[in-house]
C-alpha atoms as a PDB file:
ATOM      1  CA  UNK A   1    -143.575  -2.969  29.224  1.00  0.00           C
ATOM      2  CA  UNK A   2    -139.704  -2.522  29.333  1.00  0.00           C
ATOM      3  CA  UNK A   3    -136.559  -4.877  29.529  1.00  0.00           C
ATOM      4  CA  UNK A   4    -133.648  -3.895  30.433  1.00  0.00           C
ATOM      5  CA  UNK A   5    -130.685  -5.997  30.460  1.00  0.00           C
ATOM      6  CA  UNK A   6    -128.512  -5.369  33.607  1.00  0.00           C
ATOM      7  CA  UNK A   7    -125.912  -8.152  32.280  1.00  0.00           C
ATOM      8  CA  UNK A   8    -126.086 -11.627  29.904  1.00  0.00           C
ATOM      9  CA  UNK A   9    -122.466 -13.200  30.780  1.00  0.00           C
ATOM     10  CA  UNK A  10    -122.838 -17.222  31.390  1.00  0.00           C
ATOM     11  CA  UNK A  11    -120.513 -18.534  34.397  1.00  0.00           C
ATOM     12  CA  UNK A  12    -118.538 -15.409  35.619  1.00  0.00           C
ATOM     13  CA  UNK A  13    -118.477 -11.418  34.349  1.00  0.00           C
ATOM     14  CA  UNK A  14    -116.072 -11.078  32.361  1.00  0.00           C
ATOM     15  CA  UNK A  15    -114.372  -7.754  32.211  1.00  0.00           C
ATOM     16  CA  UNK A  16    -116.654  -4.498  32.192  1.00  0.00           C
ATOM     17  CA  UNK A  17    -119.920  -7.064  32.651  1.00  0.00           C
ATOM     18  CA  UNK A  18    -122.041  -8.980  34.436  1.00  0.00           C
ATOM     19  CA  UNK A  19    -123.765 -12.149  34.811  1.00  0.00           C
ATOM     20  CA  UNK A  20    -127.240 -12.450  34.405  1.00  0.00           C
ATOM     21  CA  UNK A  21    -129.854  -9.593  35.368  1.00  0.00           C
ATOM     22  CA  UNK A  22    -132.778  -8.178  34.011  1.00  0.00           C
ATOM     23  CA  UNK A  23    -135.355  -5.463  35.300  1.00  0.00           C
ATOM     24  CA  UNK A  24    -138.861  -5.426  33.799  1.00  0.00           C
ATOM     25  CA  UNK A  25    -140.974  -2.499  34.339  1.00  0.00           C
ATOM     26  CA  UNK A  26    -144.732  -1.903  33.835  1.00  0.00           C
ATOM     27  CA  UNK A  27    -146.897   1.147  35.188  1.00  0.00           C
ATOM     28  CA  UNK A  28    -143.884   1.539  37.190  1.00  0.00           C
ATOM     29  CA  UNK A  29    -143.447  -2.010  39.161  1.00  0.00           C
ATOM     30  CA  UNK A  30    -140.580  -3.052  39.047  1.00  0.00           C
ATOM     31  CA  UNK A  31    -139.265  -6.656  38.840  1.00  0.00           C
ATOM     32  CA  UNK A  32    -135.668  -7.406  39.695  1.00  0.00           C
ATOM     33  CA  UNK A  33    -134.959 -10.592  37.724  1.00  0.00           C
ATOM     34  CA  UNK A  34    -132.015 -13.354  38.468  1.00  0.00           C
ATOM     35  CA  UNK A  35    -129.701 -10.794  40.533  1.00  0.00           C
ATOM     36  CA  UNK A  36    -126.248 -12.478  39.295  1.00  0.00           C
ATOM     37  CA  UNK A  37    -122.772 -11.501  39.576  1.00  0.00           C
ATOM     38  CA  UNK A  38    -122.125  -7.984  39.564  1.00  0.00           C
ATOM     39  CA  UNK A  39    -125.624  -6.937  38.121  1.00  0.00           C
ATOM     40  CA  UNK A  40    -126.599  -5.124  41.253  1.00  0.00           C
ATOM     41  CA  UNK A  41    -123.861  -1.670  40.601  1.00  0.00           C
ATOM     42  CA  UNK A  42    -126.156  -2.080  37.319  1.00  0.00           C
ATOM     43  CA  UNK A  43    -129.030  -1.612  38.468  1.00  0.00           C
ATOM     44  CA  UNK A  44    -128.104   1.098  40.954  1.00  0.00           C
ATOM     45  CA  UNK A  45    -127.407   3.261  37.987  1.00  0.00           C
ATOM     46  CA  UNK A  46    -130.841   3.316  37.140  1.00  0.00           C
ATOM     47  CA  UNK A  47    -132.805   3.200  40.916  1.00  0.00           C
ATOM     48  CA  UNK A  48    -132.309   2.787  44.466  1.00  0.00           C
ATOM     49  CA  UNK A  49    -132.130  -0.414  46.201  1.00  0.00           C
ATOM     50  CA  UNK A  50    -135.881   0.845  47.831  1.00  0.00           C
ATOM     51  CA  UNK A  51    -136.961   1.425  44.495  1.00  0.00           C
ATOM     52  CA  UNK A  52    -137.089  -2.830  43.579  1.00  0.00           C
ATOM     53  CA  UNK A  53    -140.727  -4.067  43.703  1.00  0.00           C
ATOM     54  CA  UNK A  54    -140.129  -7.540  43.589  1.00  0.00           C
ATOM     55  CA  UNK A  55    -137.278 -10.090  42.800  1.00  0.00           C
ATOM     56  CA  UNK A  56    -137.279 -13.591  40.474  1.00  0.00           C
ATOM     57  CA  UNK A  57    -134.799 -16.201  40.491  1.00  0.00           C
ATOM     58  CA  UNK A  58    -134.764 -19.171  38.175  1.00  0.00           C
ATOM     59  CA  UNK A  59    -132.536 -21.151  39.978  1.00  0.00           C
ATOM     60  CA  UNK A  60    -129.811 -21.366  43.279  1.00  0.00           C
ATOM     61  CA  UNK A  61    -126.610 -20.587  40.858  1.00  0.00           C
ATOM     62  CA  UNK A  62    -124.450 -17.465  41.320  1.00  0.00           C
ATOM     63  CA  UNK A  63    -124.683 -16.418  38.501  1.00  0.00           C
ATOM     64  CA  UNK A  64    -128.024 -15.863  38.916  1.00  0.00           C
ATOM     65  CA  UNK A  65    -128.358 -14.865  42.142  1.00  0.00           C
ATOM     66  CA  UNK A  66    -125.240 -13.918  43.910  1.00  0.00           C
ATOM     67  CA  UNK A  67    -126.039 -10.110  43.990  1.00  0.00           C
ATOM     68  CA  UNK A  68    -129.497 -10.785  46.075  1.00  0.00           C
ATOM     69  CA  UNK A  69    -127.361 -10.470  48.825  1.00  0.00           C
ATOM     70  CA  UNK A  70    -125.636  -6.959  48.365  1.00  0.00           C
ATOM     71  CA  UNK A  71    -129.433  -6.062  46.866  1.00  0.00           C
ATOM     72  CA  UNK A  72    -130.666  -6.834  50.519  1.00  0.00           C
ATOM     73  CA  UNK A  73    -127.780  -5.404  52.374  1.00  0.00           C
ATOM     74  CA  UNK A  74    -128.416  -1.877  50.759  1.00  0.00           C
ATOM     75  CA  UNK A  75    -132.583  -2.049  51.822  1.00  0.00           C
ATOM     76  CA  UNK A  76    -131.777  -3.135  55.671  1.00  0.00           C
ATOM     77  CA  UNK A  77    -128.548  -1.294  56.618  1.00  0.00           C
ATOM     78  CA  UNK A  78    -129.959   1.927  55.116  1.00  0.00           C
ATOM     79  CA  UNK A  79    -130.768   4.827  57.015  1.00  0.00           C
ATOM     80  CA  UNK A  80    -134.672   4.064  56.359  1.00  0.00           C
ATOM     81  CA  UNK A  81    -134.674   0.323  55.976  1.00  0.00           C
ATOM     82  CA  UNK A  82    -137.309  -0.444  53.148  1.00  0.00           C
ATOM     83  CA  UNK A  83    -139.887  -2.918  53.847  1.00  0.00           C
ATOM     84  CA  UNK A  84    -139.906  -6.943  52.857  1.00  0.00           C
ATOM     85  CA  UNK A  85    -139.029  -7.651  49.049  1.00  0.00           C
ATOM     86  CA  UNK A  86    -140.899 -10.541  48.035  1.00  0.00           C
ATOM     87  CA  UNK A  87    -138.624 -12.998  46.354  1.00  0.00           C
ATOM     88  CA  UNK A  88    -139.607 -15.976  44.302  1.00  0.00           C
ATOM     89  CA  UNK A  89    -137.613 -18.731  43.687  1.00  0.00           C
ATOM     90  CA  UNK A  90    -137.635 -22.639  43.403  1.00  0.00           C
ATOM     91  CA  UNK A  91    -137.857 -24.357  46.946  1.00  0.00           C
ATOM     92  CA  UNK A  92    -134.312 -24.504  47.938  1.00  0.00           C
ATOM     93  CA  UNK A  93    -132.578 -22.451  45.688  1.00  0.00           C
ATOM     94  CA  UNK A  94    -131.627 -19.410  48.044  1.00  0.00           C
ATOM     95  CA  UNK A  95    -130.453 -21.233  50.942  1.00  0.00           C
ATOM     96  CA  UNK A  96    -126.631 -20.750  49.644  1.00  0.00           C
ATOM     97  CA  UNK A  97    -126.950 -16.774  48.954  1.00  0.00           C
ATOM     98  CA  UNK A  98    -128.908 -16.413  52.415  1.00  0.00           C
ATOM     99  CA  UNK A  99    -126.557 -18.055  54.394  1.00  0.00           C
ATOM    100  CA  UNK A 100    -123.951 -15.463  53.398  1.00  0.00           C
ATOM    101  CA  UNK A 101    -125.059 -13.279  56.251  1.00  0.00           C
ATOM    102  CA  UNK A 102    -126.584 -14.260  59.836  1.00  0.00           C
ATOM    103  CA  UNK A 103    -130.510 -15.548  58.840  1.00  0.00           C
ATOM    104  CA  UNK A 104    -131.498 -12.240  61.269  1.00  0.00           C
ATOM    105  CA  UNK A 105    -129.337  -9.585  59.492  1.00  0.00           C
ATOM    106  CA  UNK A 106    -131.618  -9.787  56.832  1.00  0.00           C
ATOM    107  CA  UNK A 107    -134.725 -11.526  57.699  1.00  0.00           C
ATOM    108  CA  UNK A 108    -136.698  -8.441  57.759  1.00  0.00           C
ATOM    109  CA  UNK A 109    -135.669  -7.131  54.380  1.00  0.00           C
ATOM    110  CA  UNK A 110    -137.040 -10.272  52.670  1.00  0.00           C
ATOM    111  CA  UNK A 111    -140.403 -12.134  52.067  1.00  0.00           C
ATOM    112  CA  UNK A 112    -139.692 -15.423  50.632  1.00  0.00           C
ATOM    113  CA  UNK A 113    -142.034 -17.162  48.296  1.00  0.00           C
ATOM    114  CA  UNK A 114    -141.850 -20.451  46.217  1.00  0.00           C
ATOM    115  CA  UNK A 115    -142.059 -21.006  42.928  1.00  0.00           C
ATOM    116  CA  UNK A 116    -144.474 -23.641  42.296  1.00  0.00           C
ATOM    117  CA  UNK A 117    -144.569 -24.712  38.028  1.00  0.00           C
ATOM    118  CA  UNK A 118    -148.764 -24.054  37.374  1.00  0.00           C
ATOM    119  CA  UNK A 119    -149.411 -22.190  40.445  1.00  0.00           C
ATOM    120  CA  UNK A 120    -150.054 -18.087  39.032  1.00  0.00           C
ATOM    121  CA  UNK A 121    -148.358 -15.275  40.451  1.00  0.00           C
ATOM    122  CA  UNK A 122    -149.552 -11.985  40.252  1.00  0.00           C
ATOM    123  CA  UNK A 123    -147.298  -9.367  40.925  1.00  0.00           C
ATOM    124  CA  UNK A 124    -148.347  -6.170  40.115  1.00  0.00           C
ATOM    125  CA  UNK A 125    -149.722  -5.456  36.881  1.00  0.00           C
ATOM    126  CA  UNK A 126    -147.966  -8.867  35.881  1.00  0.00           C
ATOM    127  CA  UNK A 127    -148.910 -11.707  35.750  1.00  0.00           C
ATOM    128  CA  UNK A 128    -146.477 -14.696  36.299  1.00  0.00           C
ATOM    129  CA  UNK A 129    -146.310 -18.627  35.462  1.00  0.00           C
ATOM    130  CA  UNK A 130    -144.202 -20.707  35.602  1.00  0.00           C
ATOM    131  CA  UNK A 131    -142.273 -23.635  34.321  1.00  0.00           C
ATOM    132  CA  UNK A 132    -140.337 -26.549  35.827  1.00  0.00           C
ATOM    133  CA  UNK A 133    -137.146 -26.909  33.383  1.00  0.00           C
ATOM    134  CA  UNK A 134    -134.431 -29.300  33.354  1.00  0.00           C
ATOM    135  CA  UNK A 135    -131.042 -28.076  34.486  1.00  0.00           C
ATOM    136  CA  UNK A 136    -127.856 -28.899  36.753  1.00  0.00           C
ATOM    137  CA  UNK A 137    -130.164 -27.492  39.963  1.00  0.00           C
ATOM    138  CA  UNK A 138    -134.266 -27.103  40.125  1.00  0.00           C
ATOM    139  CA  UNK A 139    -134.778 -24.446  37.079  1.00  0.00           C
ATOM    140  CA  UNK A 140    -137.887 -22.148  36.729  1.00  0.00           C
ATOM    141  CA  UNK A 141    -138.500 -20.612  33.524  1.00  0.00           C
ATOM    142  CA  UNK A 142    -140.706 -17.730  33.799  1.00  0.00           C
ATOM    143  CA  UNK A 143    -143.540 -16.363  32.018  1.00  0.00           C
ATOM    144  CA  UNK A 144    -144.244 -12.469  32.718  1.00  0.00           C
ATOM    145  CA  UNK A 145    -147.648 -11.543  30.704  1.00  0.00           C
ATOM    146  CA  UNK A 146    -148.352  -7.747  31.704  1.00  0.00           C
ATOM    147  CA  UNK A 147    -151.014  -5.568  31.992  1.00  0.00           C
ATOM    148  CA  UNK A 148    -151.443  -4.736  28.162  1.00  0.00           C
ATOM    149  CA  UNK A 149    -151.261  -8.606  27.481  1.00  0.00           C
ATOM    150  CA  UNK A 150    -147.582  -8.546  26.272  1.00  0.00           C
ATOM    151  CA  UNK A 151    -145.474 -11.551  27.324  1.00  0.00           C
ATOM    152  CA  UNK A 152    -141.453 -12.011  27.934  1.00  0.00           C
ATOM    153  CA  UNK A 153    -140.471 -15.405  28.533  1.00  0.00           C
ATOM    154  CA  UNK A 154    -137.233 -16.582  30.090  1.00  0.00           C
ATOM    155  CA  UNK A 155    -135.946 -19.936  30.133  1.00  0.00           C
ATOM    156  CA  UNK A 156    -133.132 -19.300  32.856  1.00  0.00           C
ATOM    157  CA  UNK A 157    -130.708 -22.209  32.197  1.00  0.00           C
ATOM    158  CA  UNK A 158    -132.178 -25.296  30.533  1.00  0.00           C
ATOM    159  CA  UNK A 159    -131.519 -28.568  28.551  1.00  0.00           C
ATOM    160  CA  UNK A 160    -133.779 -29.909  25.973  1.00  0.00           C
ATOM    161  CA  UNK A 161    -137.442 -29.868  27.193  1.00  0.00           C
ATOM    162  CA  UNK A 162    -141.271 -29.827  25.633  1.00  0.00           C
ATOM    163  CA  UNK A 163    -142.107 -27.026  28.211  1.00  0.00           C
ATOM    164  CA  UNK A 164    -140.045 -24.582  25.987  1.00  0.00           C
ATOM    165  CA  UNK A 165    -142.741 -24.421  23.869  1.00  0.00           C
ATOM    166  CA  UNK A 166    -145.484 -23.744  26.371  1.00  0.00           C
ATOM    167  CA  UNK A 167    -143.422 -21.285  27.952  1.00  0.00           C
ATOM    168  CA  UNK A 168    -142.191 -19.329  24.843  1.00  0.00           C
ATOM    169  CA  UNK A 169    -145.745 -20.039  23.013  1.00  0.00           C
ATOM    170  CA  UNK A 170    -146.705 -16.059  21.182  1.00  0.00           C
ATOM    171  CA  UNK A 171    -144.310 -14.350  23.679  1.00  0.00           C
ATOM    172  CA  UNK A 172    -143.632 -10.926  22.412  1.00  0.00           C
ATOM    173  CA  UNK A 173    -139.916 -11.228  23.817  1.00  0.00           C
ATOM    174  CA  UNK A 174    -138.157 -14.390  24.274  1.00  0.00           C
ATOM    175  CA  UNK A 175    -134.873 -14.282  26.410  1.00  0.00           C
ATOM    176  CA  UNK A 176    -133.283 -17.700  25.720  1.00  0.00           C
ATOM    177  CA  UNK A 177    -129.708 -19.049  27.222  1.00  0.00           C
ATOM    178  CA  UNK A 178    -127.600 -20.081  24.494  1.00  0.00           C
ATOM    179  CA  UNK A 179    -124.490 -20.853  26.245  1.00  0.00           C
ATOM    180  CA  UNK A 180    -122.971 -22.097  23.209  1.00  0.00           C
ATOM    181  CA  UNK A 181    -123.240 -21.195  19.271  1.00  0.00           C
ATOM    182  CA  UNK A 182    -124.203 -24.850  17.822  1.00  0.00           C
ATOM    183  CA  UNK A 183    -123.491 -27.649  19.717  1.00  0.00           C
ATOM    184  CA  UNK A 184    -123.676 -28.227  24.103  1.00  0.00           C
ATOM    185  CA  UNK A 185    -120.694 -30.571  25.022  1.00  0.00           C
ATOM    186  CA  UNK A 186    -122.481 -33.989  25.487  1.00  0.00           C
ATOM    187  CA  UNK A 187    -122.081 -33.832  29.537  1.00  0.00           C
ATOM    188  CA  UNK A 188    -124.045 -30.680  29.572  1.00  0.00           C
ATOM    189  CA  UNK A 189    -126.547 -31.719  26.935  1.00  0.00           C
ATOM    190  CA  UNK A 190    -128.847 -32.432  29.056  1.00  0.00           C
ATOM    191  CA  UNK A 191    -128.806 -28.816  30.899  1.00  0.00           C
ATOM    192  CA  UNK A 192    -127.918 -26.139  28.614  1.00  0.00           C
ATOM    193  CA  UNK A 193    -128.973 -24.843  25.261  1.00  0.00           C
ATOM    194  CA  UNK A 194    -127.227 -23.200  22.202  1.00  0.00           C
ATOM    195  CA  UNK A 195    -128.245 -20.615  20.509  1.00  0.00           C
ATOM    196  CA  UNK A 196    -129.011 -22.808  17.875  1.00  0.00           C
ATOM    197  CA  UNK A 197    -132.177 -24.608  20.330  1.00  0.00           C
ATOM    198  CA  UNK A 198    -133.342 -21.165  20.846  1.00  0.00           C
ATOM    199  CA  UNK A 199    -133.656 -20.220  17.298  1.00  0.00           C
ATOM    200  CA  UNK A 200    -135.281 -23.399  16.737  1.00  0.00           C
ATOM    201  CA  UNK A 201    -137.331 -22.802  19.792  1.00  0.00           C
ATOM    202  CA  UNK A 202    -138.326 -19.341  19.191  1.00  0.00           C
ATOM    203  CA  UNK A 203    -139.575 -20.246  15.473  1.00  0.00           C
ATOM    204  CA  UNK A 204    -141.038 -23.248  16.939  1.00  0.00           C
ATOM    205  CA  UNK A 205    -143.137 -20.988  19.416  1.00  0.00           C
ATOM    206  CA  UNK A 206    -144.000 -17.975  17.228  1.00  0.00           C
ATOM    207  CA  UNK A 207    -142.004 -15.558  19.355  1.00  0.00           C
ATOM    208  CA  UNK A 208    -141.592 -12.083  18.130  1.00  0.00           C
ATOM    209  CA  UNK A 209    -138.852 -11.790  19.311  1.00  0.00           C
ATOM    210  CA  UNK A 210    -135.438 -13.320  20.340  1.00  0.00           C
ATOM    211  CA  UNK A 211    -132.380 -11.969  23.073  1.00  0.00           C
ATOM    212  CA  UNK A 212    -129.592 -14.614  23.467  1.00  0.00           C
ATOM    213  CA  UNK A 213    -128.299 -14.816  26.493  1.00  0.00           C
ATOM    214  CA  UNK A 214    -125.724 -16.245  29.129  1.00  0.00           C
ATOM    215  CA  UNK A 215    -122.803 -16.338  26.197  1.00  0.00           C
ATOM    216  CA  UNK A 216    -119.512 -18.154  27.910  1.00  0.00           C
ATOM    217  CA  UNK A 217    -117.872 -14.982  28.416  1.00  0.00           C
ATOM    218  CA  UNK A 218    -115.460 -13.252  26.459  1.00  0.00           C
ATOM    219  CA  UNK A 219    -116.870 -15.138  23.251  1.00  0.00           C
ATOM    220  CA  UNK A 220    -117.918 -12.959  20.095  1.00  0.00           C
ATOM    221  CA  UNK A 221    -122.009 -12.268  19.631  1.00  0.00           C
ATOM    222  CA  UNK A 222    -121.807 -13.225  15.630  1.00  0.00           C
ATOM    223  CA  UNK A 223    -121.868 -17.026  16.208  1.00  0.00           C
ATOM    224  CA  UNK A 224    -124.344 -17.048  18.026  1.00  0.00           C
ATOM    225  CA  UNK A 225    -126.688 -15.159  16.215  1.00  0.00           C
ATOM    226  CA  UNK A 226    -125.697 -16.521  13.305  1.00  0.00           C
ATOM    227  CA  UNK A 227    -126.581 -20.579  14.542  1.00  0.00           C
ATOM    228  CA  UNK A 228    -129.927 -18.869  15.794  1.00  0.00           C
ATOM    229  CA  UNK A 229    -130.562 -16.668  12.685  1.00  0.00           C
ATOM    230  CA  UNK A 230    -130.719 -20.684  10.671  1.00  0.00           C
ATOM    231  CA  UNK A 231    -133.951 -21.556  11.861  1.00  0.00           C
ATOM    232  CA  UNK A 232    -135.436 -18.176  13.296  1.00  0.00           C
ATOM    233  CA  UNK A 233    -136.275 -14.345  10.916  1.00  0.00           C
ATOM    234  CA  UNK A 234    -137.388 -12.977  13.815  1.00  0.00           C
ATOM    235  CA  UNK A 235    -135.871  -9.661  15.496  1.00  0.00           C
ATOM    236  CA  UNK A 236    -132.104 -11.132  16.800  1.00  0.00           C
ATOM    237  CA  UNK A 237    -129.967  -9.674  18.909  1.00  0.00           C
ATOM    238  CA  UNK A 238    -127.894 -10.755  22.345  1.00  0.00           C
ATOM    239  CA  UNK A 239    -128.115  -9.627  25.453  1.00  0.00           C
ATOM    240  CA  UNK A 240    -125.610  -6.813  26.938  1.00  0.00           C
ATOM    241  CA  UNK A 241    -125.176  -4.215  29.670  1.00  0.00           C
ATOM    242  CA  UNK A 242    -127.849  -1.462  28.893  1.00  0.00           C
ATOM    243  CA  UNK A 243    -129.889  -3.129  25.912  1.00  0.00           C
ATOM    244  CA  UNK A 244    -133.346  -2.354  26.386  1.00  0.00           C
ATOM    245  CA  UNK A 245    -136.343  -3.923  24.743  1.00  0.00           C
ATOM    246  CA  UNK A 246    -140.062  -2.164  24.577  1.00  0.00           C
ATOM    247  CA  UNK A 247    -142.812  -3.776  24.194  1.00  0.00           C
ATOM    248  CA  UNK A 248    -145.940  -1.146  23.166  1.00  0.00           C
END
């Protein structure tokens, strides 16, 4: 079970980066996860557009999803149009992305499916649960558990919740947004996290392991990891273009 990290900017890529993106790969499925800004070139480096099993968004922002449409653009208007990618997302949260093109342009390149928090998902050798987590828009953090009973859990973007703990609970990987070092500005409080929650999460939870993500761009990894590193010894480190993490 791989990760790769396509891109781990918060808000907009900043210069050379991208926003959000991860593909996880198992007895070679591939899962596209939270296509955001400028991920998709990313990706391309490694595959073809054909070559994407299956795609997860946590939520309707751009920065997590903006690059679905380019990612469906490059399967229909090929010279061999691939079939349907299933897509999974909260009720609601593609509408904006969709409507980017005319509904038919690309209605036979996807197969939408909800995300419903406690409702299973298999999806190839994975298995795939779900979380409902508070946030600015619906948020669903997701649980990936594959084949060989490894787990990576993502909270997409989230506020304080008691699901954190259910969802990171053992994970081998935990990729946590930690938009800010210590402390989230008290009109955000409610939606984001610092690095400093996911330390305190991940220790909280027993994860093995801990990848910071959605930094405001253009800030400096050391703060972060140093507000998680307080409360978690675990294996640290932030997510960036081309960081991989394997899970045996």
């Amino acid at each position: 079970m791989r990760l790769t990290v396509l891109g781990g900017c918060g808000a907009w890529p900043a210069a050379g980066q991208a926003c959000s993106g991860y593909l996880v790969e198992e007895e070679g499925f591939r899962v596209f996860i939270d296509p955001g800004y400028a991920t998709l070139p990313r990706l391309l480096e490694l595959m073809g557009a054909a070559d994407v099993d299956a795609v997860l968004v946590t939520h309707g922002h751009p920065d997590h999803c903006a690059d679905l449409n380019p990612l469906l653009r490059a399967r229909v208007l090929a010279d061999e149009p691939a079939p349907p990618l299933p897509v999974h997302a909260p009720p609601g949260a593609l509408e904006a992305v969709l409507a980017l093109d005319k509904p038919r342009m690309l209605a036979a390149g996807l197969a939408h499916h909800d995300l419903v928090p406690g409702r299973p998902v298999e999806l190839g050798p994975f298995r795939l649960d779900t979380f409902d987590l508070p946030h600015h828009v619906p948020n669903a953090g997701l649980r990936l558990t594959g084949a060989g009973g490894r787990v990576i859990a993502y909270t997409g973007d989230t506020g304080p919740s008691g699901e954190l703990l259910a969802l990171a609970k053992g994970a081998d990987l935990l990729v946590a947004e930690a938009t800010y070092p210590e402390h989230v500005p008290d009109e955000d409080a409610p939606y984001l996290s610092s690095a400093r929650d996911a330390g305190r999460t991940s220790a909280s939870a027993g994860a093995g392991r801990l990848l910071l993500t959605h930094l405001w761009p253009d800030t400096p990894p050391e703060p972060a990891l140093a507000a998680a590193a307080a409360s978690y010894g675990g294996e640290l480190s932030v997510a960036a273009a081309g960081v991989t993490v394997d899970l045996p």
